[in-house]
Protein backbone atom coordinates (compact mmCIF):
# COMPACT_ATOMS: atom_id res chain seq x y z
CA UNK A 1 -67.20 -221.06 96.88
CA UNK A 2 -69.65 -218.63 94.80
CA UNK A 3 -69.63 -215.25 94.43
CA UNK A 4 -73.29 -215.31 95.83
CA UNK A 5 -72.14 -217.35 99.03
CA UNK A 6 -69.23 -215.40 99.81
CA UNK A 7 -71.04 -212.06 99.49
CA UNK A 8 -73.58 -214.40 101.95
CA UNK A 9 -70.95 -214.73 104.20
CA UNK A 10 -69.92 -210.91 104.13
CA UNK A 11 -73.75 -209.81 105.10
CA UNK A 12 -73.89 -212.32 107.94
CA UNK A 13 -70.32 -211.54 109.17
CA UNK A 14 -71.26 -207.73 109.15
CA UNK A 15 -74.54 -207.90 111.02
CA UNK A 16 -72.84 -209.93 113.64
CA UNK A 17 -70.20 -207.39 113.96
CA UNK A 18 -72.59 -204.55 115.29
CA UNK A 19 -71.43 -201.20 116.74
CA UNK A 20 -70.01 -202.14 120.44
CA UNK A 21 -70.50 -199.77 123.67
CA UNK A 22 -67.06 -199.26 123.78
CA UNK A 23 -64.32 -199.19 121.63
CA UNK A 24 -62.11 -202.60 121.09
CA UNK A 25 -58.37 -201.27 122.72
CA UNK A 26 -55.59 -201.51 120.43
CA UNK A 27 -52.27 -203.58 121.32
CA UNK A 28 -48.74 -202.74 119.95
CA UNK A 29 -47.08 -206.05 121.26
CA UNK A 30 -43.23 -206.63 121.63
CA UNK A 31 -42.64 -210.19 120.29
CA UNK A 32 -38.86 -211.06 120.60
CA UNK A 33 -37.86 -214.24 120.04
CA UNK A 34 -39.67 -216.73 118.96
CA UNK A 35 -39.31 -218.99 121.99
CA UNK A 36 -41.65 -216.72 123.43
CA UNK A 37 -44.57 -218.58 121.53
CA UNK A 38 -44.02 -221.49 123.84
CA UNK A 39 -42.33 -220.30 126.88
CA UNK A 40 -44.20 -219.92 130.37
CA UNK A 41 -42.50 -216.91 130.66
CA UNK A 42 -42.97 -212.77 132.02
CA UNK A 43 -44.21 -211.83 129.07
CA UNK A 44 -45.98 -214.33 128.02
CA UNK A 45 -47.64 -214.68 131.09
CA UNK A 46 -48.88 -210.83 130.90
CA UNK A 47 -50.34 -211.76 127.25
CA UNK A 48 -52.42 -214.68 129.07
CA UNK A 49 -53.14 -212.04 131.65
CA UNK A 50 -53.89 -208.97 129.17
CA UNK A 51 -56.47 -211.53 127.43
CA UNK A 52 -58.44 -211.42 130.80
CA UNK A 53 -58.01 -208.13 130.88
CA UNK A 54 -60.09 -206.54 127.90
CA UNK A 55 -63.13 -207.52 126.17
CA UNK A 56 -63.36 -210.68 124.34
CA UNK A 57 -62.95 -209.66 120.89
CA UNK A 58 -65.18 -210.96 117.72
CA UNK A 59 -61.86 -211.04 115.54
CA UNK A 60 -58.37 -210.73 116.05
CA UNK A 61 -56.27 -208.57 113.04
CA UNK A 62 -52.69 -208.29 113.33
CA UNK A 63 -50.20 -206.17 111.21
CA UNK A 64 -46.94 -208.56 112.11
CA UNK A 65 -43.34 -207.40 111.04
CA UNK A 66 -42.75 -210.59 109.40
CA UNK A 67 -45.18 -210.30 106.39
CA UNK A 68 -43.34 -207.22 104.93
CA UNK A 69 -44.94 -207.55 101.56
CA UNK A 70 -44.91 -205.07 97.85
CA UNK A 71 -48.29 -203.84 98.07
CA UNK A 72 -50.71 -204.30 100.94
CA UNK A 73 -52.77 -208.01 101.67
CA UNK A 74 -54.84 -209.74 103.98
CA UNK A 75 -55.22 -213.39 104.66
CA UNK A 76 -58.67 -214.26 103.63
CA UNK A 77 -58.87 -218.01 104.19
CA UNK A 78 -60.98 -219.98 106.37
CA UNK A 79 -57.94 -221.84 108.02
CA UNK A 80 -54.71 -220.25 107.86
CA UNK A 81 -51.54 -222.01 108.27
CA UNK A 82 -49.31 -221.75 110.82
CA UNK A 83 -45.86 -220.64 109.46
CA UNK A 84 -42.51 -221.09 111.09
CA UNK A 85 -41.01 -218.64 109.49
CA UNK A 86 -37.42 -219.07 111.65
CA UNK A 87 -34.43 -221.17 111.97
CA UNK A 88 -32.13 -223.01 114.50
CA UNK A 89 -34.63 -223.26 116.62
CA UNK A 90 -35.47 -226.58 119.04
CA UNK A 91 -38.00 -229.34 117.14
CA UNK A 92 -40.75 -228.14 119.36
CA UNK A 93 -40.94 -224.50 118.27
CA UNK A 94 -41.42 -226.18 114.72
CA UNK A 95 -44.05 -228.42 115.47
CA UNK A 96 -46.58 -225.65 117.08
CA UNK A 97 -50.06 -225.64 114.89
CA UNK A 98 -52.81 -222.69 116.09
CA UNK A 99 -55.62 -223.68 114.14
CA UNK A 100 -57.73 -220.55 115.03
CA UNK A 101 -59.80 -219.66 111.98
CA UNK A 102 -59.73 -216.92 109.59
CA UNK A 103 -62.56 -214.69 108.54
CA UNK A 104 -63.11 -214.56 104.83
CA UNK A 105 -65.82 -212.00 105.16
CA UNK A 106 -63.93 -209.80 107.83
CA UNK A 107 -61.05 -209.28 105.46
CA UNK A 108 -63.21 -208.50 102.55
CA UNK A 109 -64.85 -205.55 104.95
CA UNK A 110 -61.23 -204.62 106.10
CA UNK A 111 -60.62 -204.40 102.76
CA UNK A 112 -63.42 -202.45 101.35
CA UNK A 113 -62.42 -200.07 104.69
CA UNK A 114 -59.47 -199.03 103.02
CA UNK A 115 -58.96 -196.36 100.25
CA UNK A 116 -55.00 -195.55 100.44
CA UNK A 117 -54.69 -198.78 98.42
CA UNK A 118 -56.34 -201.92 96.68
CA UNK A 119 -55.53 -204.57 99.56
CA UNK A 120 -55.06 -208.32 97.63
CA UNK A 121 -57.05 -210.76 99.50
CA UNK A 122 -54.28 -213.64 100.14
CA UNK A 123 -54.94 -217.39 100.39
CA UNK A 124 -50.87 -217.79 100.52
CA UNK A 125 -49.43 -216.45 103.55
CA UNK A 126 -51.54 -217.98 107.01
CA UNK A 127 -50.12 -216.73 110.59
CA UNK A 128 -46.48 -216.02 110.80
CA UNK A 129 -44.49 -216.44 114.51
CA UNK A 130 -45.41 -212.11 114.65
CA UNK A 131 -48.91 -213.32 115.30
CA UNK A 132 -48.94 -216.76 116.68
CA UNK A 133 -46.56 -216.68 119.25
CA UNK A 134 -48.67 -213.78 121.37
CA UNK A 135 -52.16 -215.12 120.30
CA UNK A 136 -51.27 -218.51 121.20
CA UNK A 137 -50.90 -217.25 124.75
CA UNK A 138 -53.77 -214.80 124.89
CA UNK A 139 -56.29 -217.35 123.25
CA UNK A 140 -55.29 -220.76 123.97
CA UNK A 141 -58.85 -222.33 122.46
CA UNK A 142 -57.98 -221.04 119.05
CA UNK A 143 -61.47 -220.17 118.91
CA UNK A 144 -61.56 -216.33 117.71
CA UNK A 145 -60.91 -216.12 114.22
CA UNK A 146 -57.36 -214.83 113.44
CA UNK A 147 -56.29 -212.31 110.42
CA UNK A 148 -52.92 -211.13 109.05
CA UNK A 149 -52.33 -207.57 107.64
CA UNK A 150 -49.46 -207.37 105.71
CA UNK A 151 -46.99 -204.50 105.72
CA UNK A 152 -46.03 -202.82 102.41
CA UNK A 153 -42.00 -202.48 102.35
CA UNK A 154 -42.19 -199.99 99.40
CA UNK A 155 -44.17 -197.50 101.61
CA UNK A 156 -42.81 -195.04 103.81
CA UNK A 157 -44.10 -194.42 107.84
CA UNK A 158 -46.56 -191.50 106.90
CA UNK A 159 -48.02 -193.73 104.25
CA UNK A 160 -48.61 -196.57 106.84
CA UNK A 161 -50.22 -193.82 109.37
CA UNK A 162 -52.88 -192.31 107.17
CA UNK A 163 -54.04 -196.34 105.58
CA UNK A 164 -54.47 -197.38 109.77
CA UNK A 165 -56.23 -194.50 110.10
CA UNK A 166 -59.11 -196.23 107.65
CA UNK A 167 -59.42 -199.26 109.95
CA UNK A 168 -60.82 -197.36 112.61
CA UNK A 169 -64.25 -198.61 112.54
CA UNK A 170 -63.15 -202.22 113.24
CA UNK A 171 -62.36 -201.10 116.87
CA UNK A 172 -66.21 -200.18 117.06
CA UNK A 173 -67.03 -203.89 116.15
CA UNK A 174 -64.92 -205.67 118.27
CA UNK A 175 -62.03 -206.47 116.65
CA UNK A 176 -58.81 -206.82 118.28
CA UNK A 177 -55.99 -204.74 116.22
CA UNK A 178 -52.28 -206.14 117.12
CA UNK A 179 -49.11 -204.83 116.12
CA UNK A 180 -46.71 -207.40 116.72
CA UNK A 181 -42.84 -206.18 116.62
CA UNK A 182 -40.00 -204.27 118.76
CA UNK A 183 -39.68 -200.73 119.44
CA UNK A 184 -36.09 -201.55 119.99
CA UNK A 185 -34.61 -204.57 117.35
CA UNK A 186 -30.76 -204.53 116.36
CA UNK A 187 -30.12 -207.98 115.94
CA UNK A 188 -27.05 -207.45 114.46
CA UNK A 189 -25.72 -206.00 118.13
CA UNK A 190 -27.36 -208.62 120.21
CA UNK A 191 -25.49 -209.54 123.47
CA UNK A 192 -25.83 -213.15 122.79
CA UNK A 193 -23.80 -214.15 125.78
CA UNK A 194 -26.31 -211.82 128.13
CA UNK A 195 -29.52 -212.99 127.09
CA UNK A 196 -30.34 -214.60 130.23
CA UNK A 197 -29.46 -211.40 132.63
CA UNK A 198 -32.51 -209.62 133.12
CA UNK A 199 -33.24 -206.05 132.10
CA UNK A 200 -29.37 -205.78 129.97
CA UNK A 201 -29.77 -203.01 127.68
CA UNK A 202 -27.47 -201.09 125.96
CA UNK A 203 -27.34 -197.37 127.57
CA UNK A 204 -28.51 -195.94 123.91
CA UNK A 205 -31.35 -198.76 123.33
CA UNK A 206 -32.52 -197.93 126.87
CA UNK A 207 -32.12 -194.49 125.76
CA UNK A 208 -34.24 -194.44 122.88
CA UNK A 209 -37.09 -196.48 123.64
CA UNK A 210 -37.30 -194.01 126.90
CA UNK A 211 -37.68 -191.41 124.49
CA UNK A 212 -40.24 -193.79 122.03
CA UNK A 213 -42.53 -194.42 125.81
CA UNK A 214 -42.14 -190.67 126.56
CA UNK A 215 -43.25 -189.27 122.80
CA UNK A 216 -46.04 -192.30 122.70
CA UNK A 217 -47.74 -190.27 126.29
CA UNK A 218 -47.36 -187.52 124.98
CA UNK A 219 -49.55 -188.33 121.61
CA UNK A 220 -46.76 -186.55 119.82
CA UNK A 221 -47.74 -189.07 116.49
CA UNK A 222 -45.19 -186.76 114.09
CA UNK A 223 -42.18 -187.13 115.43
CA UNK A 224 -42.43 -190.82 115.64
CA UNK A 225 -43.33 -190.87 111.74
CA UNK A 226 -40.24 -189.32 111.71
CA UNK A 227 -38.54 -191.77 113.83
CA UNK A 228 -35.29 -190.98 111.37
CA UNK A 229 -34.69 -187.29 112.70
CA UNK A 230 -35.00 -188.58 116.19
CA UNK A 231 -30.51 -189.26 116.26
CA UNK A 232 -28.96 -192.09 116.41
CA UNK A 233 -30.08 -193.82 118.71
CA UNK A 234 -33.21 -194.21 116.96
CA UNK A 235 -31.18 -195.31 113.47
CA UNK A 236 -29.61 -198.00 115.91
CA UNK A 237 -32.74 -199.05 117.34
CA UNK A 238 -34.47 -199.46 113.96
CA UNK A 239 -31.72 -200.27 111.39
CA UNK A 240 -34.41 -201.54 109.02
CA UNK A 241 -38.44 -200.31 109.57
CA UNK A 242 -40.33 -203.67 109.29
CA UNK A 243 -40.46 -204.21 113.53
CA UNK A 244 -41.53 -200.37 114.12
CA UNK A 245 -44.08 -199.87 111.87
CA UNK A 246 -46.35 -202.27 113.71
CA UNK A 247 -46.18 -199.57 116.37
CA UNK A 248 -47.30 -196.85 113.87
CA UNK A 249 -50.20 -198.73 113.24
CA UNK A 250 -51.66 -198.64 116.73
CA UNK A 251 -50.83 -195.48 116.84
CA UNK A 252 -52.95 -194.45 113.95
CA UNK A 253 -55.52 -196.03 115.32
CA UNK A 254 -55.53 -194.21 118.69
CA UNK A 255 -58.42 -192.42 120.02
CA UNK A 256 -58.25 -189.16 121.47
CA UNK A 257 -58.98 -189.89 124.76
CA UNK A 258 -57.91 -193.51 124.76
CA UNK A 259 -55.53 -194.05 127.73
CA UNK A 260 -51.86 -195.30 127.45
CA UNK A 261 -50.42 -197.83 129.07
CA UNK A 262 -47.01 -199.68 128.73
CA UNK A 263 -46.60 -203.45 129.95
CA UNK A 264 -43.64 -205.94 129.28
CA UNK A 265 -41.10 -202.93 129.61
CA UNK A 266 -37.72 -204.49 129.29
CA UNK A 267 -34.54 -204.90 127.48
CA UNK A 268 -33.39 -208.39 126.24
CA UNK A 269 -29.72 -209.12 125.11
CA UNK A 270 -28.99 -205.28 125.17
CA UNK A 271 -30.25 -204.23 121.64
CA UNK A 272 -33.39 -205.43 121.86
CA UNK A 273 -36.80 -203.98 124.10
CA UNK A 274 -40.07 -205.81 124.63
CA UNK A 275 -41.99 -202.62 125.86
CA UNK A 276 -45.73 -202.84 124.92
CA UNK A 277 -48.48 -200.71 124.49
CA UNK A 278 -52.15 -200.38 125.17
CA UNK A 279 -54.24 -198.17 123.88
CA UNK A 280 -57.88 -197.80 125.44
């Protein structure tokens, strides 16, 4: 494709995406397993349901804990793949396709949006199980084109905070912002033997992600960037950042006056929470 027609592309793309009434909510979305993706489950079920809930969206961006990247990128394909990034799973979870589109001339705006960074447009990576799994479930037609944000590893929470900040104005064209990981994720001290008895948590991972719900009402942003001073609890429930940094994300992105709202709050398997988040 030329320069001219993809610059074609960007103009149409923009004018489409006019300044809405109201602002696009923003989801931070607890994924868990990747079963999840194709289970009629609780949770999936309330994604189906949460899809009903809030406007249809023009695009659908997600900033999924399993593209944890050097340097930040966006898919910027027309069709991105869908990646099974995961093992041991059952044939079925390996033969799921979403073909929703991408949105060449959404990620070159997203793009041009932010100043933190140089964001790489990718034709690599496609949709990892992060963003398929819930989107699946929320938009079964795989008719609403579908972008990936990646998440840079080298970069610290603060840094991640102030670049979400820049994608802001998407929320005032319609575009559905995800953050797709687990307040809670210590898969090194799953309960794999209590997976199926509902609610087990450990006492410190319910603990913790009490304290993540309570500091998340209270718009207290800072001491979540600083989710390491926060004891250990916190160092337990986030032994390595990539699945709570989707969570800073939304939070950056958070409006004033947007209300909060929590949905899918459980444990799974004791070390692990699927609490959720919507913001507006």
């Amino acid at each position: 494709m030329s320069s001219i027609d993809t610059l074609n592309r960007f103009k149409r793309f923009t004018d489409d995406l006019a300044i809405q009434e109201h602002l696009m909510p923003v989801l931070f979305v607890g994924h868990g397993s990747p079963m999840n993706g194709i289970e009629d489950n609780e949770f999936s079920r309330r994604w189906t349901a949460m899809a009903s809930e809030i406007p249809t969206p023009k695009a659908v961006l997600v900033v999924s804990a399993h593209w944890f990247t050097k340097g930040t990128h966006i898919t910027a394909m027309d069709f991105p793949k869908t990646i099974h990034d995961f093992g041991g799973f059952p044939k079925e979870l390996f033969e799921v396709q979403y073909p929703a589109p991408g949105n060449p001339a959404l990620a070159i705006e997203t793009a041009s949006l932010i100043h933190t960074t140089t964001v790489d447009l990718s034709h690599d990576w496609g949709l990892d199980h992060g963003t398929w799994s819930i989107v699946r479930h929320m938009y079964p037609k795989a008719n609403i084109p579908v972008l990936q944000l990646s998440i840079d590893y080298t970069k610290d929470a603060k840094y991640h905070y102030e670049l979400a900040k820049e994608m802001y104005e998407l929320r005032k064209k319609g575009v559905l912002i995800i953050g797709s990981g687990n307040l809670v994720h210590n898969l090194r001290m799953v309960a794999w033997d209590k997976l199926d008895e509902p609610e087990y948590g450990y006492d410190w991972a319910k603990q913790i992600n009490q304290k993540f719900k309570d500091l998340i009402s209270n718009n207290d942003h800072e001491k979540l960037i600083q989710y390491q001073n926060l004891g250990k609890e916190a160092l337990l429930a986030i032994p390595t950042p990539e699945h709570y940094l989707p969570l800073i994300y939304t939070l950056a992105l958070k409006e004033k006056n947007d209300s909060v709202s929590f949905f899918n709050d459980k444990a799974v398997g004791g070390s692990l929470t699927m609490t959720s988040v919507k913001f507006g």
